[in-house]
PDB file of N, CA and C in Angstrom:
ATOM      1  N   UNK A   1      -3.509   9.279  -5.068  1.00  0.00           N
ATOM      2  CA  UNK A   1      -2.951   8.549  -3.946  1.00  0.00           C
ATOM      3  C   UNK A   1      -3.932   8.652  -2.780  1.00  0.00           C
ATOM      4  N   UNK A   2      -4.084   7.532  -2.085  1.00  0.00           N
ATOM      5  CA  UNK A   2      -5.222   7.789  -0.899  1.00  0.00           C
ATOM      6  C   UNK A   2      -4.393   7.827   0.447  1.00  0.00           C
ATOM      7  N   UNK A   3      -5.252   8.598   0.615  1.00  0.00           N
ATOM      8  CA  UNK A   3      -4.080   9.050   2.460  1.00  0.00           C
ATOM      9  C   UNK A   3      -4.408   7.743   3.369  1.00  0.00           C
ATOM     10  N   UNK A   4      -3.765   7.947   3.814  1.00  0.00           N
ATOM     11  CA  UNK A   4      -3.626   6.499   5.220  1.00  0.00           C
ATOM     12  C   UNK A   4      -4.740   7.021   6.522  1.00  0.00           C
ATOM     13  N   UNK A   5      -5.028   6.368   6.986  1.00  0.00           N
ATOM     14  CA  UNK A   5      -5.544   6.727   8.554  1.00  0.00           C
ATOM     15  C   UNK A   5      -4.707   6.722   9.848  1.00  0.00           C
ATOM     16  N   UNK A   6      -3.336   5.562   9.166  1.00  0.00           N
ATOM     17  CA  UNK A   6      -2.746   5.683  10.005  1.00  0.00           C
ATOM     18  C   UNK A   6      -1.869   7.232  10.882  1.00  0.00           C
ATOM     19  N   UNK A   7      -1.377   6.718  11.873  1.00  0.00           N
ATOM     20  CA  UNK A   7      -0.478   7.937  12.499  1.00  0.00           C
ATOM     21  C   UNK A   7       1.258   8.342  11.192  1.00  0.00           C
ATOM     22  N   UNK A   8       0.631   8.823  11.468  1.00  0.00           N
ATOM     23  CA  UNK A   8       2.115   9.432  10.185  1.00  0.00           C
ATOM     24  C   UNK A   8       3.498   9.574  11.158  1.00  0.00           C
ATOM     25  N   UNK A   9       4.734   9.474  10.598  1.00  0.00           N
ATOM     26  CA  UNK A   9       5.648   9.316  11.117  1.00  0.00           C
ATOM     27  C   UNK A   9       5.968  10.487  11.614  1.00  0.00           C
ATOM     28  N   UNK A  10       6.097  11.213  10.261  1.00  0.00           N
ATOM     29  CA  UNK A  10       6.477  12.954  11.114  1.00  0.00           C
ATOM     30  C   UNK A  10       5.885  13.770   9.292  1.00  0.00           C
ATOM     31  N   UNK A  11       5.425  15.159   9.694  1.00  0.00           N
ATOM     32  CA  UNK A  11       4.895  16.027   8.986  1.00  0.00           C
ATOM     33  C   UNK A  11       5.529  16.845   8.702  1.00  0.00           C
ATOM     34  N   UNK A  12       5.618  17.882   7.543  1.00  0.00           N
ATOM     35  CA  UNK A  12       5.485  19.063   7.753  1.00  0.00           C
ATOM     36  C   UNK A  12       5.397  19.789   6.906  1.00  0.00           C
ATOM     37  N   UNK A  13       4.960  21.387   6.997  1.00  0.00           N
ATOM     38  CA  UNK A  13       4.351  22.226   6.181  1.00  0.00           C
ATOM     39  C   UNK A  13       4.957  23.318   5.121  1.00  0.00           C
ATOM     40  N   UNK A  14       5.040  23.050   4.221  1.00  0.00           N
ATOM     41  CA  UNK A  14       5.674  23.670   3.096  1.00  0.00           C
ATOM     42  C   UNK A  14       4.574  25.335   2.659  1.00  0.00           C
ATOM     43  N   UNK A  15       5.165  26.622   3.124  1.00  0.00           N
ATOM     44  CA  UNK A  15       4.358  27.391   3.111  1.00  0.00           C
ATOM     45  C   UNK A  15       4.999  28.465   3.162  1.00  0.00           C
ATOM     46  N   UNK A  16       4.653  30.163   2.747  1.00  0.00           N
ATOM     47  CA  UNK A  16       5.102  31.280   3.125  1.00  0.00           C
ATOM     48  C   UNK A  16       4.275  32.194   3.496  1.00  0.00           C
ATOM     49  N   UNK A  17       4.877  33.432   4.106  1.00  0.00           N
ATOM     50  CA  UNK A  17       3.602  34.095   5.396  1.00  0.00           C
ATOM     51  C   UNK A  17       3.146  35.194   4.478  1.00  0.00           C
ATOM     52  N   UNK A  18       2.533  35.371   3.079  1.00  0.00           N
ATOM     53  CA  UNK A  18       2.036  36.469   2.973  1.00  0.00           C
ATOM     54  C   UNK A  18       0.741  35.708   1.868  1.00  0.00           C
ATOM     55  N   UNK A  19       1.000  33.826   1.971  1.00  0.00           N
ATOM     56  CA  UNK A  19       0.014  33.246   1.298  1.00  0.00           C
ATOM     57  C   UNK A  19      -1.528  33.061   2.562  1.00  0.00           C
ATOM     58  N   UNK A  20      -2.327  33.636   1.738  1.00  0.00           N
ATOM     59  CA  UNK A  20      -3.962  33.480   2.737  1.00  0.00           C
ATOM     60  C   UNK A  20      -4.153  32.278   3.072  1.00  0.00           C
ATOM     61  N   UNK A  21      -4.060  31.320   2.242  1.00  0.00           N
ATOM     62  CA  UNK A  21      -4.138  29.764   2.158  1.00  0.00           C
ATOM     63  C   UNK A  21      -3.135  29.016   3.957  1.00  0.00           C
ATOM     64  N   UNK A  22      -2.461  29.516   3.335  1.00  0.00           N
ATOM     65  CA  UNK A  22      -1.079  28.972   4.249  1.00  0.00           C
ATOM     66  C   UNK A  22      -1.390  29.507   5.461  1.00  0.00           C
ATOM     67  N   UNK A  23      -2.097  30.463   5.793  1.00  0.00           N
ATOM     68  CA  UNK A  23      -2.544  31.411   6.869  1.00  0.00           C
ATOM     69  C   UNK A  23      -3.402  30.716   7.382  1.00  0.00           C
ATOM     70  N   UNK A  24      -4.669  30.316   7.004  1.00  0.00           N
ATOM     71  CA  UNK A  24      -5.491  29.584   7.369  1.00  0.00           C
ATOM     72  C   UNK A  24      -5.532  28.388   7.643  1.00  0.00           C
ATOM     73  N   UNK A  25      -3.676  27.568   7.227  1.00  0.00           N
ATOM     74  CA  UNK A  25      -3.843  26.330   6.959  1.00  0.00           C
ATOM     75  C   UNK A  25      -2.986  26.308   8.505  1.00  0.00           C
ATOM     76  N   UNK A  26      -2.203  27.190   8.866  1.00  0.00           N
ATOM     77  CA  UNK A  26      -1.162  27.728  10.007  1.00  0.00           C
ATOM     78  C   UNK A  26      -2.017  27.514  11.178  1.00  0.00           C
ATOM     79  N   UNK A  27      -3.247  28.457  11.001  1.00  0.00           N
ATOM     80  CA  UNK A  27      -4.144  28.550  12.422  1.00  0.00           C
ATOM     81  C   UNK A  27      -4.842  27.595  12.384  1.00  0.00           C
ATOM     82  N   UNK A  28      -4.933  26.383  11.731  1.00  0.00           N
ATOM     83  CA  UNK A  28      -6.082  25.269  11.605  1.00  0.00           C
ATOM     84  C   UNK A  28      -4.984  24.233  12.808  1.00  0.00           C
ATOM     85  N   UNK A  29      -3.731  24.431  12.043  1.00  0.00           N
ATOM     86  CA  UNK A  29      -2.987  23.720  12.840  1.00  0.00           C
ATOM     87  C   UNK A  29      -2.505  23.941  14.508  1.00  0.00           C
ATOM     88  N   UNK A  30      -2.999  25.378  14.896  1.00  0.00           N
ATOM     89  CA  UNK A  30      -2.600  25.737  15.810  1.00  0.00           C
ATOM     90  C   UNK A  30      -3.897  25.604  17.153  1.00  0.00           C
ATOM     91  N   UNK A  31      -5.280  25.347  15.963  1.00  0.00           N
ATOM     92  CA  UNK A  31      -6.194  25.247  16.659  1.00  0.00           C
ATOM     93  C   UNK A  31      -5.966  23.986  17.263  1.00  0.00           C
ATOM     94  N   UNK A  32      -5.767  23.241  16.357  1.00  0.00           N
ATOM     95  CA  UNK A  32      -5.798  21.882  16.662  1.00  0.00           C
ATOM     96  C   UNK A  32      -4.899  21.353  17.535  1.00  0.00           C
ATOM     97  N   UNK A  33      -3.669  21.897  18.086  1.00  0.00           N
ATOM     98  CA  UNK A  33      -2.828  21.912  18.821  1.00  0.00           C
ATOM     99  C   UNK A  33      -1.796  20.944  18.203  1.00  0.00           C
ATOM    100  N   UNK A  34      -1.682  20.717  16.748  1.00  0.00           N
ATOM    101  CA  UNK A  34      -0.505  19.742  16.651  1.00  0.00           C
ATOM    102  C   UNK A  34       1.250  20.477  16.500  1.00  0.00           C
ATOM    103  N   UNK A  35       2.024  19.986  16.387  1.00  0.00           N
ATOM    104  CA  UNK A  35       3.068  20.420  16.062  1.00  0.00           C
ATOM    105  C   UNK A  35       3.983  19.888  14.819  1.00  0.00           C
ATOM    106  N   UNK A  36       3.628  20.920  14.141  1.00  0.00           N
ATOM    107  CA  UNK A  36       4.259  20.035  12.800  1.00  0.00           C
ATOM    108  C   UNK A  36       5.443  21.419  12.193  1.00  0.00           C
ATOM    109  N   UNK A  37       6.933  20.677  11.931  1.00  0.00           N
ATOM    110  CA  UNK A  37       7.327  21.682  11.341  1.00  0.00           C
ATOM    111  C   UNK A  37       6.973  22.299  10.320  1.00  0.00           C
ATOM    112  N   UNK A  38       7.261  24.035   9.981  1.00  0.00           N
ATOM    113  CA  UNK A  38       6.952  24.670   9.061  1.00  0.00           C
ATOM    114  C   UNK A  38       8.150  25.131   8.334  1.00  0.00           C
ATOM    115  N   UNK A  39       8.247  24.937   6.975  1.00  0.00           N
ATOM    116  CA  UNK A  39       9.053  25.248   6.064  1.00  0.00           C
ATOM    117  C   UNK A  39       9.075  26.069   5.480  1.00  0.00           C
ATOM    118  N   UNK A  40       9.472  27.318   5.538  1.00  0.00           N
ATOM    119  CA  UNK A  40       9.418  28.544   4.596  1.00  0.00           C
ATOM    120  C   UNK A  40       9.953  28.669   3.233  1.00  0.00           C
ATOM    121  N   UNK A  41       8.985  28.569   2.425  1.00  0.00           N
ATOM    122  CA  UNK A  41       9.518  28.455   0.815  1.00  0.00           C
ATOM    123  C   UNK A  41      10.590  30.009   0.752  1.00  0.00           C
ATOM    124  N   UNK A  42      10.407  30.786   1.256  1.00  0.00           N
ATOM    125  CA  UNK A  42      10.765  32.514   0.592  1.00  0.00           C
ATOM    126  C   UNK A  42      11.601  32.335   1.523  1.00  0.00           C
ATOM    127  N   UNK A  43      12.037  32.015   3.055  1.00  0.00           N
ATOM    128  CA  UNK A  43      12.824  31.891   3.273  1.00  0.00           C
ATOM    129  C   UNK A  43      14.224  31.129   3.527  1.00  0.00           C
ATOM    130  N   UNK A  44      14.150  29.938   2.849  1.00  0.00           N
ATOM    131  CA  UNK A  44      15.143  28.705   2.621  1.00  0.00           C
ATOM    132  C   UNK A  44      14.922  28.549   1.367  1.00  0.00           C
ATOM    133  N   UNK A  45      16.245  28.408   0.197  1.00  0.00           N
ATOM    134  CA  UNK A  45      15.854  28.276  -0.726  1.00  0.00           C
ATOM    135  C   UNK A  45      15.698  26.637  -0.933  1.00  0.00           C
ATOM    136  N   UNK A  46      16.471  25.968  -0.102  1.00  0.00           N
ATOM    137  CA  UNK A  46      16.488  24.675  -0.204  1.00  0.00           C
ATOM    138  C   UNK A  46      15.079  23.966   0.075  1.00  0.00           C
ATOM    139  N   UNK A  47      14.049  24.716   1.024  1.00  0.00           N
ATOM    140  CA  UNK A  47      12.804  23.705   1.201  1.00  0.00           C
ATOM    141  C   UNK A  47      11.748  24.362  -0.165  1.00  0.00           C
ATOM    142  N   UNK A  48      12.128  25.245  -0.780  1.00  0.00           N
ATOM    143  CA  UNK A  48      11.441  25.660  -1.810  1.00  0.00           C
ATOM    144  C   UNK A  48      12.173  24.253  -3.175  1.00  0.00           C
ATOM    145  N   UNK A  49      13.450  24.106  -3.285  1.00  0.00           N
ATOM    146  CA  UNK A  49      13.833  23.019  -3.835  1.00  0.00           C
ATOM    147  C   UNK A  49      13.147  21.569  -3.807  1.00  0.00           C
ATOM    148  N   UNK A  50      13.269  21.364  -2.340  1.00  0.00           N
ATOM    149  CA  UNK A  50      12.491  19.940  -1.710  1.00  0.00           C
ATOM    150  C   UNK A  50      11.143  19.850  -2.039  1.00  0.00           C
ATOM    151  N   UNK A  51      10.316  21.218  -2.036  1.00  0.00           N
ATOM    152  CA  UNK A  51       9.090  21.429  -2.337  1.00  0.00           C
ATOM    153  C   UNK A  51       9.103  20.494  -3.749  1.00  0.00           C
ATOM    154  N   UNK A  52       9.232  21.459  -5.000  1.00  0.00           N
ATOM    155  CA  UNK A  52       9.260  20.894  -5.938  1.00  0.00           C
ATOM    156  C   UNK A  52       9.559  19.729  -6.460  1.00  0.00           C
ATOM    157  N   UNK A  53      10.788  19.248  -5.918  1.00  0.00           N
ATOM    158  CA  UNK A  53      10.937  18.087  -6.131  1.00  0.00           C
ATOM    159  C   UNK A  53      10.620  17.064  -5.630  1.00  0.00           C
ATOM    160  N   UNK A  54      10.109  17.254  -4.686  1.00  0.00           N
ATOM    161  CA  UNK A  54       9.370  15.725  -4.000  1.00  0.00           C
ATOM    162  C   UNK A  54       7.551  15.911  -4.270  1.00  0.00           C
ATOM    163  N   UNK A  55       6.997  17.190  -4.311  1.00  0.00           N
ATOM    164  CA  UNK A  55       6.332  17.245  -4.659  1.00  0.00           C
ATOM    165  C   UNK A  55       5.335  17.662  -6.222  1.00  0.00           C
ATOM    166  N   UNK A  56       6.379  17.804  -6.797  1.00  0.00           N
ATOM    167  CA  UNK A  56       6.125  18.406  -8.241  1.00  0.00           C
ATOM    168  C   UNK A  56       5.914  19.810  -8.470  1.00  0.00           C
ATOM    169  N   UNK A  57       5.985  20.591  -7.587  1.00  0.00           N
ATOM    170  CA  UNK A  57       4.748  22.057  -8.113  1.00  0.00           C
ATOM    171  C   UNK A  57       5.633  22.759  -6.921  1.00  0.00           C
ATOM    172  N   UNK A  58       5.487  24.074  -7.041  1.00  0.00           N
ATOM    173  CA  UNK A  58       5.983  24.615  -6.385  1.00  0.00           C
ATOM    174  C   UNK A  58       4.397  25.326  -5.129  1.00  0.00           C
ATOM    175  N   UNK A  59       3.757  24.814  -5.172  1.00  0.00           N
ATOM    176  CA  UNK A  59       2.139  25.454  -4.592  1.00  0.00           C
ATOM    177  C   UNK A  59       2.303  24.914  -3.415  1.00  0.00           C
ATOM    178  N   UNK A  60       1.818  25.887  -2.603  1.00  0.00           N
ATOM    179  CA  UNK A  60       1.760  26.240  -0.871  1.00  0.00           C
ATOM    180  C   UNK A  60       0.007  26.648  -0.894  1.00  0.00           C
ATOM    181  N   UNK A  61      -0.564  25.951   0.331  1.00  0.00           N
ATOM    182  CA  UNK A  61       0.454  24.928   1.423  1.00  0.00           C
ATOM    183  C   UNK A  61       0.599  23.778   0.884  1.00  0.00           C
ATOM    184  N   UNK A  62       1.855  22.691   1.535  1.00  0.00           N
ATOM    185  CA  UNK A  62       1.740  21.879   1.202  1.00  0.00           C
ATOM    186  C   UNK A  62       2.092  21.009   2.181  1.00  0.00           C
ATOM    187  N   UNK A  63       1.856  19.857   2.619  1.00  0.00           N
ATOM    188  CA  UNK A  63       1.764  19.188   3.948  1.00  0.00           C
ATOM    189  C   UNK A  63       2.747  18.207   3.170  1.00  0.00           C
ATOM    190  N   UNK A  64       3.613  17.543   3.638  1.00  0.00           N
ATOM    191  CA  UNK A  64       4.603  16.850   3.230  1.00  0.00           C
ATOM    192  C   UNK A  64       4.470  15.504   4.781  1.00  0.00           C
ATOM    193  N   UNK A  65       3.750  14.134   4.303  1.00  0.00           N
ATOM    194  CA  UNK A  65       3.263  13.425   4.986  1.00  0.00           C
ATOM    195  C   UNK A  65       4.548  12.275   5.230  1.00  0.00           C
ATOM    196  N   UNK A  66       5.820  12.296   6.078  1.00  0.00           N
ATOM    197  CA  UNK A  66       6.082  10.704   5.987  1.00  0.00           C
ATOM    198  C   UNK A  66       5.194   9.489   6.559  1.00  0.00           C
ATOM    199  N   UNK A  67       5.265   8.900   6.362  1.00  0.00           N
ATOM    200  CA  UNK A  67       4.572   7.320   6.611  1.00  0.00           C
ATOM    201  C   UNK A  67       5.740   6.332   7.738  1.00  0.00           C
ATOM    202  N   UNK A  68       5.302   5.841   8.529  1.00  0.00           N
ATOM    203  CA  UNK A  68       6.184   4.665   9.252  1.00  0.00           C
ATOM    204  C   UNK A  68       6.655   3.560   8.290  1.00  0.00           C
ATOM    205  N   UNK A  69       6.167   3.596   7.172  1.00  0.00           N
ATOM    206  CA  UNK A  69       6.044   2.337   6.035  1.00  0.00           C
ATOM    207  C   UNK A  69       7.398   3.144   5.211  1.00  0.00           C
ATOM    208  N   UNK A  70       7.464   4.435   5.274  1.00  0.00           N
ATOM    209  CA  UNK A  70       8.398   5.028   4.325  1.00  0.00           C
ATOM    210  C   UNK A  70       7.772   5.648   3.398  1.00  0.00           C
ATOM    211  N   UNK A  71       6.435   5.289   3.195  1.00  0.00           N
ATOM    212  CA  UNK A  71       5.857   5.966   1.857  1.00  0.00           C
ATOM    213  C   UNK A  71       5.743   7.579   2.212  1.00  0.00           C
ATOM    214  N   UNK A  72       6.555   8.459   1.215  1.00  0.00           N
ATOM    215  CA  UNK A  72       6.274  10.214   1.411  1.00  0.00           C
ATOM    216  C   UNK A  72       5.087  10.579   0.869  1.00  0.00           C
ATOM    217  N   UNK A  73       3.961  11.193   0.807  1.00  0.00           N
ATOM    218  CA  UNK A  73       3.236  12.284   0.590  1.00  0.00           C
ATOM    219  C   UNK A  73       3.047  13.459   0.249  1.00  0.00           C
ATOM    220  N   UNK A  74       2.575  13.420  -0.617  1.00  0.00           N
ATOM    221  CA  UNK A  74       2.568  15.414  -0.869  1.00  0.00           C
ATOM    222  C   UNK A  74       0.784  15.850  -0.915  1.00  0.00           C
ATOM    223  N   UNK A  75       0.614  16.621   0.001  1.00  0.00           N
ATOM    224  CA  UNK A  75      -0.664  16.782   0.372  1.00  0.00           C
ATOM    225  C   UNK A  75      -1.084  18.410  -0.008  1.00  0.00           C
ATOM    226  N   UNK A  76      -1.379  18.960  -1.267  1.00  0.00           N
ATOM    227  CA  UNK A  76      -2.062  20.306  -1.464  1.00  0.00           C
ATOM    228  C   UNK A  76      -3.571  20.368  -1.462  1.00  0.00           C
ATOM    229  N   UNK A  77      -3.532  21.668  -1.085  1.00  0.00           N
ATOM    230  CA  UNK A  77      -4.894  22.561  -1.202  1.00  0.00           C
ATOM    231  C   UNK A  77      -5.240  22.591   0.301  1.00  0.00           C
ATOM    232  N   UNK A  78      -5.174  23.768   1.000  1.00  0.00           N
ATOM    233  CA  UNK A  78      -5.882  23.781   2.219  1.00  0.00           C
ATOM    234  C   UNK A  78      -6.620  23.590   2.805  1.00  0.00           C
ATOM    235  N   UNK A  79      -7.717  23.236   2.285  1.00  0.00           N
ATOM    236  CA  UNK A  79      -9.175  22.405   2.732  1.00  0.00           C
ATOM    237  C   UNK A  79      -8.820  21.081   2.809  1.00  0.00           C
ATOM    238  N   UNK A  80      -8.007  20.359   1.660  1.00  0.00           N
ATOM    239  CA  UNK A  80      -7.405  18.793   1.486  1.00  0.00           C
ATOM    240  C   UNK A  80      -6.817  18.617   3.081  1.00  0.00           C
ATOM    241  N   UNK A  81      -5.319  19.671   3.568  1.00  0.00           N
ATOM    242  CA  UNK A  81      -4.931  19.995   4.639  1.00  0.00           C
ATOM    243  C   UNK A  81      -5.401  19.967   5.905  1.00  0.00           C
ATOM    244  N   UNK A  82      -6.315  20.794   5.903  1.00  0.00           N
ATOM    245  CA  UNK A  82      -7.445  20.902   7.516  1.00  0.00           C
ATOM    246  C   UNK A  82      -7.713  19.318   7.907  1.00  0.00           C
ATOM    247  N   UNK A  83      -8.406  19.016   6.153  1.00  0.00           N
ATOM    248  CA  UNK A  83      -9.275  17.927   6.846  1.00  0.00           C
ATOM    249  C   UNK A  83      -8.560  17.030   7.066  1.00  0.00           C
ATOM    250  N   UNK A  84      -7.604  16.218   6.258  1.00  0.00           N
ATOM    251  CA  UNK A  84      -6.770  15.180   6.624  1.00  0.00           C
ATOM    252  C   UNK A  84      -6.314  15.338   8.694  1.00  0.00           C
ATOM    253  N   UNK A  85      -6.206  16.773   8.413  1.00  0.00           N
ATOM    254  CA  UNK A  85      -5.345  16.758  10.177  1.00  0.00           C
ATOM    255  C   UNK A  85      -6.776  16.911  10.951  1.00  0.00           C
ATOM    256  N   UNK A  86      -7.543  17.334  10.770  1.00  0.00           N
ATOM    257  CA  UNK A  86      -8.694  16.750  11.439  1.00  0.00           C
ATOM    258  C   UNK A  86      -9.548  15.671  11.765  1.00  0.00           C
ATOM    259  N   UNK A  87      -9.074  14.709  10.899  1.00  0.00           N
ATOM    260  CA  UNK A  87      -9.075  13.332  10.930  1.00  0.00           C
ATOM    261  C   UNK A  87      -8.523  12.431  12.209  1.00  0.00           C
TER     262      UNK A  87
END
């Protein structure tokens, strides 16, 4: 699936605090000053549910992209992450 350039409707981050990945993917976002909610897989069992099922896999981080068009996103691997939001 190819990511959009456009502005995304609303974001957010599918992740738990003892993953390195998710750590790095946390402060990329904080550098950057955006605000995107964060979803705790270990602590909600329900966004660990949503995880999987909208995205297939249960793997953190995972950036969960809506679209203004409606189209959802599932965005893994933390480098994939940075850069898209550095974009």
């Amino acid at each position: 699936m190819t990511l959009s350039a456009t502005q995304p409707k609303s974001m957010a981050l599918y992740h738990f605090d003892g993953c390195p990945y998710c750590a790095m993917t946390r402060k990329a976002i904080g550098q950057l000053g955006l605000e995107i909610e964060q979803r705790n897989i270990q602590q909600q069992a329900q966004h660990k549910n949503d995880l999987v099922q909208g995205g297939g896999k249960k793997q953190v981080p995972c950036l969960r992209i809506e679209h203004a068009s409606g189209e959802t996103q599932w965005l893994y691997e933390s480098g994939d992450i940075i850069n898209f939001l550095s974009n």
